[in-house]
Every structure is written in structure tokens, then in C-alpha cells.
Protein backbone atom coordinates (compact mmCIF):
# COMPACT_ATOMS: atom_id res chain seq x y z
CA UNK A 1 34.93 -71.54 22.87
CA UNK A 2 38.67 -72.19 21.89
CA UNK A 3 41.21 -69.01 22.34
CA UNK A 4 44.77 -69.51 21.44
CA UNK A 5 47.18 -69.12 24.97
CA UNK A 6 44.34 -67.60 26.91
CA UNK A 7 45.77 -64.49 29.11
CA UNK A 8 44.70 -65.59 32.62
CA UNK A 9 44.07 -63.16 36.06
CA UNK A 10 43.81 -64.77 38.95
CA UNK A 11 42.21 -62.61 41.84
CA UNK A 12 42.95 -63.60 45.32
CA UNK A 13 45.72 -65.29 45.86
CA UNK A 14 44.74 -67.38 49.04
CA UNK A 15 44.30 -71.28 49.33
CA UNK A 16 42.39 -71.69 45.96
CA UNK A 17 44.45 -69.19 43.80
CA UNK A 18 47.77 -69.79 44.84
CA UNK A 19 47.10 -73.27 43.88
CA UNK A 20 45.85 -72.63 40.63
CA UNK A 21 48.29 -69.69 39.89
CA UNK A 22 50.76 -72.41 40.95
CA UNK A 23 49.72 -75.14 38.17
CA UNK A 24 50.02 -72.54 36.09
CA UNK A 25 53.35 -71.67 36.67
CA UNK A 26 54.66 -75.11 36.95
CA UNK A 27 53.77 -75.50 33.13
CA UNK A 28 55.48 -72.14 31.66
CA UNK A 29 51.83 -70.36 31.94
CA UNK A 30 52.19 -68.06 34.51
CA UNK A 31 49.37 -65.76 35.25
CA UNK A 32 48.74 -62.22 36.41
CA UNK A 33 48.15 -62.09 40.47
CA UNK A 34 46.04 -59.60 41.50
CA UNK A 35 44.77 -58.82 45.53
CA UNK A 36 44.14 -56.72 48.67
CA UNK A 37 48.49 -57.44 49.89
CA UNK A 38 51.24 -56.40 47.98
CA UNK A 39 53.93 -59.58 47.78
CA UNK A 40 56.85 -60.37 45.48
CA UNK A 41 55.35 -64.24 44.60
CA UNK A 42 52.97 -66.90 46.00
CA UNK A 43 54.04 -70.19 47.04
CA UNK A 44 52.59 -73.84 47.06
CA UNK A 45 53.93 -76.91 49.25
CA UNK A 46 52.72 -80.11 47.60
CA UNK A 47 54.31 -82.93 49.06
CA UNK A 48 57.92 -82.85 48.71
CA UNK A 49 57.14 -80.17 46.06
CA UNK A 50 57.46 -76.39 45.99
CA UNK A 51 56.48 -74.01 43.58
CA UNK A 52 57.21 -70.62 43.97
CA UNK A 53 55.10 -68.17 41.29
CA UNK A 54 56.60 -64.94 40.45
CA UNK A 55 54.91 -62.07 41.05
CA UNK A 56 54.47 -59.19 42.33
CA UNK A 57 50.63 -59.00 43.52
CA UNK A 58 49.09 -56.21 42.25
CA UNK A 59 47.05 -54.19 44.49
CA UNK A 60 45.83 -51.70 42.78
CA UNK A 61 43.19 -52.08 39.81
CA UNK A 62 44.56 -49.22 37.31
CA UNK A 63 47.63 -51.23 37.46
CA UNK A 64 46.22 -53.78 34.90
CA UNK A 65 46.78 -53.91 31.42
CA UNK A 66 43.12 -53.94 30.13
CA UNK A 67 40.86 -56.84 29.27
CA UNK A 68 42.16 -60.78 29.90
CA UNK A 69 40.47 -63.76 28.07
CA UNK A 70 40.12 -65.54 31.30
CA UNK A 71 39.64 -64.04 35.24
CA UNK A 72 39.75 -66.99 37.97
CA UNK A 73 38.20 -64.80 40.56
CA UNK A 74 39.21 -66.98 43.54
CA UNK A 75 37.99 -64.58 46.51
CA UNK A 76 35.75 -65.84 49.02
CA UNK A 77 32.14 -65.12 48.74
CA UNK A 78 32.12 -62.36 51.19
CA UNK A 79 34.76 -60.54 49.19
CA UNK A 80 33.04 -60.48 46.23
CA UNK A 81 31.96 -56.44 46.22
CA UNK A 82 35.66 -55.60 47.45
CA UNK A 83 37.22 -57.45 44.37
CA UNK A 84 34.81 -55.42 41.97
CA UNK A 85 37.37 -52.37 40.66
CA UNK A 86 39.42 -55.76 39.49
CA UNK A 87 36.63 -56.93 38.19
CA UNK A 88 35.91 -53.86 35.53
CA UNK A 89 39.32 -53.49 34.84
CA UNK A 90 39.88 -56.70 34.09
CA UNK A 91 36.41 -58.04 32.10
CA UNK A 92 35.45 -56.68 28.25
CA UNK A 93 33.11 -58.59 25.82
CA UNK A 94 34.97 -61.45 25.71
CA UNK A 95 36.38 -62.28 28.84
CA UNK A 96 35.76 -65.06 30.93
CA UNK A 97 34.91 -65.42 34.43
CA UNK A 98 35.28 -68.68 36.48
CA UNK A 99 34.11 -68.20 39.96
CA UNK A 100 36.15 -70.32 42.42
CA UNK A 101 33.92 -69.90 45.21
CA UNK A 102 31.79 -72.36 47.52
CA UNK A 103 27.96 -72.18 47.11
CA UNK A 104 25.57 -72.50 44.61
CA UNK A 105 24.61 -68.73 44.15
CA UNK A 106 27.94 -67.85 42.36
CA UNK A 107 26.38 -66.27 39.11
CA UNK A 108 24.02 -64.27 40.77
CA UNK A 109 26.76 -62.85 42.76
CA UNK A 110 29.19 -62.00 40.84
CA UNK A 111 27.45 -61.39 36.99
CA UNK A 112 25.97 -58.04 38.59
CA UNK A 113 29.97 -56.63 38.93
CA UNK A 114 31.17 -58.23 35.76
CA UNK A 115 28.24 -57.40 32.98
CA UNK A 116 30.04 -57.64 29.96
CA UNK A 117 31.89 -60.41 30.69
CA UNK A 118 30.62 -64.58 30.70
CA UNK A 119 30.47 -65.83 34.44
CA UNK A 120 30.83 -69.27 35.19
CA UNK A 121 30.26 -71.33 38.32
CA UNK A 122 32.48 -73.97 39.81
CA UNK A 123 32.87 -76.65 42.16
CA UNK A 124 36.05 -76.47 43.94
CA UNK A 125 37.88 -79.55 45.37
CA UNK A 126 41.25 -78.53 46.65
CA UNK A 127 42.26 -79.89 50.35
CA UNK A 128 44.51 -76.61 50.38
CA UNK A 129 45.09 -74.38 53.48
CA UNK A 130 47.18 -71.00 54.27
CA UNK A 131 49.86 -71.56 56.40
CA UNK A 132 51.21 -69.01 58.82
CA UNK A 133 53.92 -68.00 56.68
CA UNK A 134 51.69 -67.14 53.60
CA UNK A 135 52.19 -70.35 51.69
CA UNK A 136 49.98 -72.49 51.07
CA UNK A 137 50.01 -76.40 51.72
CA UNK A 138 48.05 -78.82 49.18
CA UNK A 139 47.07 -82.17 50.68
CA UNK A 140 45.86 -83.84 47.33
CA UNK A 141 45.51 -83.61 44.02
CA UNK A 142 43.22 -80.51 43.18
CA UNK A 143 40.17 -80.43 40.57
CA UNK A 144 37.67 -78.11 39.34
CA UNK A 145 34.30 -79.32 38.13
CA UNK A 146 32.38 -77.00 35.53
CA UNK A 147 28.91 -76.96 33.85
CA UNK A 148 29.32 -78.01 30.75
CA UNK A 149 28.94 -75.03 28.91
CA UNK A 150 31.13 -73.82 25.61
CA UNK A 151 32.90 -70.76 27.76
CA UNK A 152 33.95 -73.66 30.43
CA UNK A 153 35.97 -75.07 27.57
CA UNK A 154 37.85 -72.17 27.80
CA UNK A 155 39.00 -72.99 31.73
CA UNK A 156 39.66 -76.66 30.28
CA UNK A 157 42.26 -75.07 27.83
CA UNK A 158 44.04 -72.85 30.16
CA UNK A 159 44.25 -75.49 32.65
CA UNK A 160 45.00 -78.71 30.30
CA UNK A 161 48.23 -80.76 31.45
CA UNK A 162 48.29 -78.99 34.57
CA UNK A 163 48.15 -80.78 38.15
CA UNK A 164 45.09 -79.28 38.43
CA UNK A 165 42.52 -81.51 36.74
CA UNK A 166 39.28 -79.76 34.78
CA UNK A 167 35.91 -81.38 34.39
CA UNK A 168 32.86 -80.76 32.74
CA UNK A 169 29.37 -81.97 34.51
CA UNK A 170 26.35 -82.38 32.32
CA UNK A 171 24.43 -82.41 35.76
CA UNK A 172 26.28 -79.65 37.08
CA UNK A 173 22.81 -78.86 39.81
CA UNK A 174 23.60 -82.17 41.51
CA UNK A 175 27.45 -81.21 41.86
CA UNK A 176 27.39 -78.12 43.37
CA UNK A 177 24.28 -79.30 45.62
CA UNK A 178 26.44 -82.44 47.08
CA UNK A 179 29.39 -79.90 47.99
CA UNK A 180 27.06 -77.02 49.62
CA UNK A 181 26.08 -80.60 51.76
CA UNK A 182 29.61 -81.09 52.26
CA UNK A 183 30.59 -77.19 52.84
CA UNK A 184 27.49 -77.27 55.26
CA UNK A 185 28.51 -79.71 57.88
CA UNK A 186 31.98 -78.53 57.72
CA UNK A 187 30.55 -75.49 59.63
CA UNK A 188 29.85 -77.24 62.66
CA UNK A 189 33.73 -77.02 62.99
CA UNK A 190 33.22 -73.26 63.79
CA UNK A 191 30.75 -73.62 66.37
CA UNK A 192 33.13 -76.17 68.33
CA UNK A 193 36.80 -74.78 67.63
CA UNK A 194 37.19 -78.36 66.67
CA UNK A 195 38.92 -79.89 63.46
CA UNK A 196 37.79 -82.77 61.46
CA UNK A 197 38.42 -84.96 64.30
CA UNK A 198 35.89 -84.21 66.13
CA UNK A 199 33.74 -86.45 63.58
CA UNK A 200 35.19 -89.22 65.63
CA UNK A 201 32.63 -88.27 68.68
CA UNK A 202 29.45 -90.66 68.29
CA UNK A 203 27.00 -87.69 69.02
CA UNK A 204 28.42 -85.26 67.20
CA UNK A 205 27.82 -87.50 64.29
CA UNK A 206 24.45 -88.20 64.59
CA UNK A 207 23.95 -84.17 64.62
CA UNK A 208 25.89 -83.97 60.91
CA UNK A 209 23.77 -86.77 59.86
CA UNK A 210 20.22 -85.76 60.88
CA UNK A 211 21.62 -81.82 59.15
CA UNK A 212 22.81 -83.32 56.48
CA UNK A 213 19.59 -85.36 55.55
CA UNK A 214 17.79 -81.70 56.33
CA UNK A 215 20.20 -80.05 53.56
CA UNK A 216 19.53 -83.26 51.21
CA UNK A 217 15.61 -82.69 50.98
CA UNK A 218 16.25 -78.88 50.36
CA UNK A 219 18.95 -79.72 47.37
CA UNK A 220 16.09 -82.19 46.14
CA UNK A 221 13.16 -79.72 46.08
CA UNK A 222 16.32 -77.54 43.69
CA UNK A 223 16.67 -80.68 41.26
CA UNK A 224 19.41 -81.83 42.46
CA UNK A 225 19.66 -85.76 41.99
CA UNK A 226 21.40 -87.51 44.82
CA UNK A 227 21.50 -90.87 46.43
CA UNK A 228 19.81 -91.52 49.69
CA UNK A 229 22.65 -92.60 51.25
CA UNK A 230 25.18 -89.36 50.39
CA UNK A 231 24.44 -88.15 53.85
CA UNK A 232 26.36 -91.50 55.11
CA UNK A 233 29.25 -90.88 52.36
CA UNK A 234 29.76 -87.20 53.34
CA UNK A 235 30.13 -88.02 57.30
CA UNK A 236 32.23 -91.00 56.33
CA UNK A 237 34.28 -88.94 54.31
CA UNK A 238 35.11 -86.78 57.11
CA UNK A 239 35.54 -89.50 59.67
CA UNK A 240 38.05 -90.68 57.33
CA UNK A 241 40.40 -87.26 56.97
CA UNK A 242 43.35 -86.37 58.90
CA UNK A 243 42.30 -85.35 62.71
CA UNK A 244 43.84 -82.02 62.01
CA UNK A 245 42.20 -81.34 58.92
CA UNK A 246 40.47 -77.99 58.49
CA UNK A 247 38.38 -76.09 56.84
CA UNK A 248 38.07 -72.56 54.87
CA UNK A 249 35.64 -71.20 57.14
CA UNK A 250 37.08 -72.48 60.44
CA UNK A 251 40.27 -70.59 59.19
CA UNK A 252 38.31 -66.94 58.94
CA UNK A 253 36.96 -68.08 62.15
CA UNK A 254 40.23 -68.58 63.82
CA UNK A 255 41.38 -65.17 61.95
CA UNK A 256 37.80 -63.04 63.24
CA UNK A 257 37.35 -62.56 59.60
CA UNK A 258 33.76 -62.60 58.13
CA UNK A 259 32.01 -65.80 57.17
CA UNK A 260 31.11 -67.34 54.41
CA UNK A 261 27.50 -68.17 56.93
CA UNK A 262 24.80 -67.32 54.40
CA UNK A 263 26.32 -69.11 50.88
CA UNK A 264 27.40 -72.27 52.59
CA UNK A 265 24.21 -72.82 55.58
CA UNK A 266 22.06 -69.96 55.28
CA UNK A 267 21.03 -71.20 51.77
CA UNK A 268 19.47 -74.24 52.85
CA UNK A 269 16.88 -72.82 55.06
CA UNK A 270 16.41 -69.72 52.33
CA UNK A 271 15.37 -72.58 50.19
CA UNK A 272 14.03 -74.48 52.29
CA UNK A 273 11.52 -71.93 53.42
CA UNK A 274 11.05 -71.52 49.95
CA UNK A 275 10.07 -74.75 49.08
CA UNK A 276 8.01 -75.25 52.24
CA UNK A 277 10.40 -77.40 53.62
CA UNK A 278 10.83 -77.72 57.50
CA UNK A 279 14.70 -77.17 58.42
CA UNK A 280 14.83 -77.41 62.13
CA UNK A 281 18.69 -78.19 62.14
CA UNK A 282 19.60 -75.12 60.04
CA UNK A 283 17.06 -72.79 62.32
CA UNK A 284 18.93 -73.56 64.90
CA UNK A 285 22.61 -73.46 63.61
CA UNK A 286 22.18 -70.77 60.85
CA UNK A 287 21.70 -67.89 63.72
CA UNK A 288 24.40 -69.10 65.47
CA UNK A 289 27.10 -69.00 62.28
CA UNK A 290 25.55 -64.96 61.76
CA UNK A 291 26.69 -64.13 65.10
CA UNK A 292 29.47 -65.81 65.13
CA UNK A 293 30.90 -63.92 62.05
CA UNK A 294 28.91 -60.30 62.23
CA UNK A 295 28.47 -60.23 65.77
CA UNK A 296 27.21 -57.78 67.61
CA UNK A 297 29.10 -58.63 71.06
């Protein structure tokens, strides 16, 4: 679908929306900001580069002015319910919804508080992270891969000859499956307080590689089509990053906010079980991310 200057929302202006809202900006299409606290702009540090958005943030849902052709709803998974008044205010017939969320459940989560409106998954690769200040810091170039689907082309418009590249993935299954892998043994970093340096330790390692190969068979037995060596590629990939690099969910962890547990680990032994699939790893690990985020204790 093809809509003449698309009027974008963004909701949730953390990590992920600030730096779209911010690509946005930098070309003269500056979008509506919408969240839970009220602030005059958003800003994004990208290199030697800093882009400050205009606001304000709107907090309040009868403070929007109908219907948008597009809604990047960029809130995290466990947010979802709490960003539905934006949701109806914000969605009609025609109206877009890209879901810039980790997992591979995003329709079924949000289509239920958006049913007039087109939802669309994504697959989110932005090394971005909230500072302390409220900015946030981009460490690379970000991308979005969609399915390819006629409303995506309608994400590909808003976003074309922004830094923020848009693809479309006729094998969209095997995308989102290789990030949940990815998402998945970023977790560990919860359960240790550790950041990606702790890769760097021989045994902890062999753990992500033997729970990674546990998460491959499960994306398999979903149709996913991946390599037998992405296990090896993930951990590499993470052996490779800055020692202080992060990740979303060790952030909420740091901040005692809720987790993101059951969409990013407690998926794979849902499925698994599902498919009849032993997951050992995740039996062992998924109880462990549920208390860490909801407690009791």
C-alpha cells in the first residue's frame, strides 16, 4: 500500500522509538510522541551526532488528533495492555501498526487492542540503550526487517532515506526465529549481573551454546530455516561486542522493572512442549527469569 506523507505515532519513546522518532526528525518528518512521561523532546547520541526531536510527549490518549496512517508502537512486550487507550485513539480502518517489539508472538499480542487497524511484526536491530539522562545512545547503524507484506510497504515509505534502513523478508519465520535465538541467550546476562563480556568466560559459553542449539530445534519444529552452525555465529557475535555492551532486558533488570521472560525464553519451551521437544536448558533457566522479574520475595 502507497499513502502520500504518511502521518506517523510513535508510542514509547525509549531505546527503539527515540531512535526511530529521531530518523524521522533528522529528515523534516517529524512524528507525534506519545508515552507514560511527560517531556519537552527526545534525544539520540549517534556518534559525534545529536538529534534532538521536538516534542512534547503526550501522556494522555484524548490528547490525540484522531486516526494516523502509521503507529510504530515501540513499547516493550510487557507494556503492551498499558499502551492500549493509545492504541484506540490512535488506529481506524486504515491505519497501520508496526510492532517494534522482540519475540515472535507480536500479532497475537497486540491485533486483540488494535482491531480495526493492520498489525505488522518486526525484527528490530538497533544496538541502542537509555542513558541515565533520558537520551538515548546508538552504537550502529539501525534496521528494521518486515514480512513482506503490501501494508509493510507502508513502513518502507515513511522510513525511506532515513538512517534507519527498512527491509522486507520473504522468509520473514526464519528472521524473527534467529533473533528470539539471539534475544534468548542475551538473558543469561540477567541471571549473572554481567554484560556481554562475560561471553569471554570458556564455561559460560558452552552453556549459551548447548541453549542455543535447544532454542534452534524448537525454531525448526516452527519452520524456521536456519543453518546448523547459527548457534556458533550468535555466541561469536557476542564474544565479539564491546565488554560493556548490554542488553534491553538486563536494563529492566537493573531498573526492577518487569521482564520481557515469557516472549524472549519462555517461548521456546511453550513450543517446545508443544512440539514434543525436550528443552532441559530452558526448564531450568525459564523459572529462574519469572522470578527474577515477578517475584514473589
Amino acid at each position: 500500500m502507497t499513502v502520500m506523507n504518511p502521518t506517523v505515532a510513535i508510542v514509547g519513546p525509549g531505546a527503539i522509538g527515540t531512535t526511530v522518532a529521531a530518523a524521522l526528525h533528522e529528515v523534516g518528518r517529524t512524528p507525534a510522541i506519545y508515552g507514560r512521561t511527560p517531556r519537552a523532546n527526545v534525544e539520540l547520541s549517534a556518534g559525534e551526532t545529536r538529534i534532538v526531536v521536538p516534542g512534547p510527549v503526550r501522556t494522555d490518549p484524548s490528547e490525540t488528533d484522531g486516526p494516523v496512517d502509521l503507529v510504530l508502537l515501540a513499547v516493550k512486550a510487557t507494556q503492551v495492555e498499558g499502551a492500549a487507550p493509545w492504541l484506540r485513539a490512535l488506529c481506524g480502518p486504515g491505519t497501520v501498526v508496526c510492532a517494534l517489539q522482540n519475540g515472535v508472538e507480536q500479532e497475537a499480542l497486540v491485533a486483540p487492542h488494535a482491531p480495526e487497524a493492520r498489525v505488522i511484526p518486526s525484527v528490530v536491530w538497533f544496538p541502542a540503550e537509555t542513558q541515565p539522562d533520558g537520551s538515548v545512545r546508538l552504537r550502529a547503524e539501525p534496521r528494521l526487517t518486515l514480512p513482506d507484506r503490501p501494508e509493510s510497504r507502508l513502513v518502507l515509505d515513511a522510513l525511506d532515506g532515513t538512517r534507519c534502513a527498512v527491509e522486507l523478508a520473504p522468509d520473514f519465520v526464519s528472521v524473527t526465529w534467529r533473533k528470539l535465538l539471539q534475544n534468548a541467550v542475551a538473558g543469561l546476562m540477567v541471571l549473572t549481573g554481567r554484560r556481554s563480556g562475560m561471553f569471554a568466560r570458556d564455561d559460560l559459553a558452552d552453556l549459551a551454546l548447548t541453549y542455543l542449539r535447544e532454542c534452534l530445534a524448537v525454531a525448526r519444529a516452527e519452520g524456521a530455516t536456519l543453518a546448523d552452525d547459527v548457534p556458533e555465529r550468535i555466541l561469536e557475535s557476542f564474544r565479539s561486542y564491546p565488554p560493556d555492551m548490554g542488553t534491553s532486558i538486563l536494563a529492566d533488570r537493573e531498573a526492577r522493572r518487569p521482564l520481557e521472560w515469557d516472549i524472549r525464553n519462555g517461548v521456546v519451551r511453550r513450543r517446545g512442549r508443544a512440539h514434543g521437544i525436550p528443552t532441559p536448558i530452558s526448564d531450568v533457566l525459564v523459572p529462574l527469569f519469572a522470578a527474577a522479574s515477578d517475584g514473589p520475595g
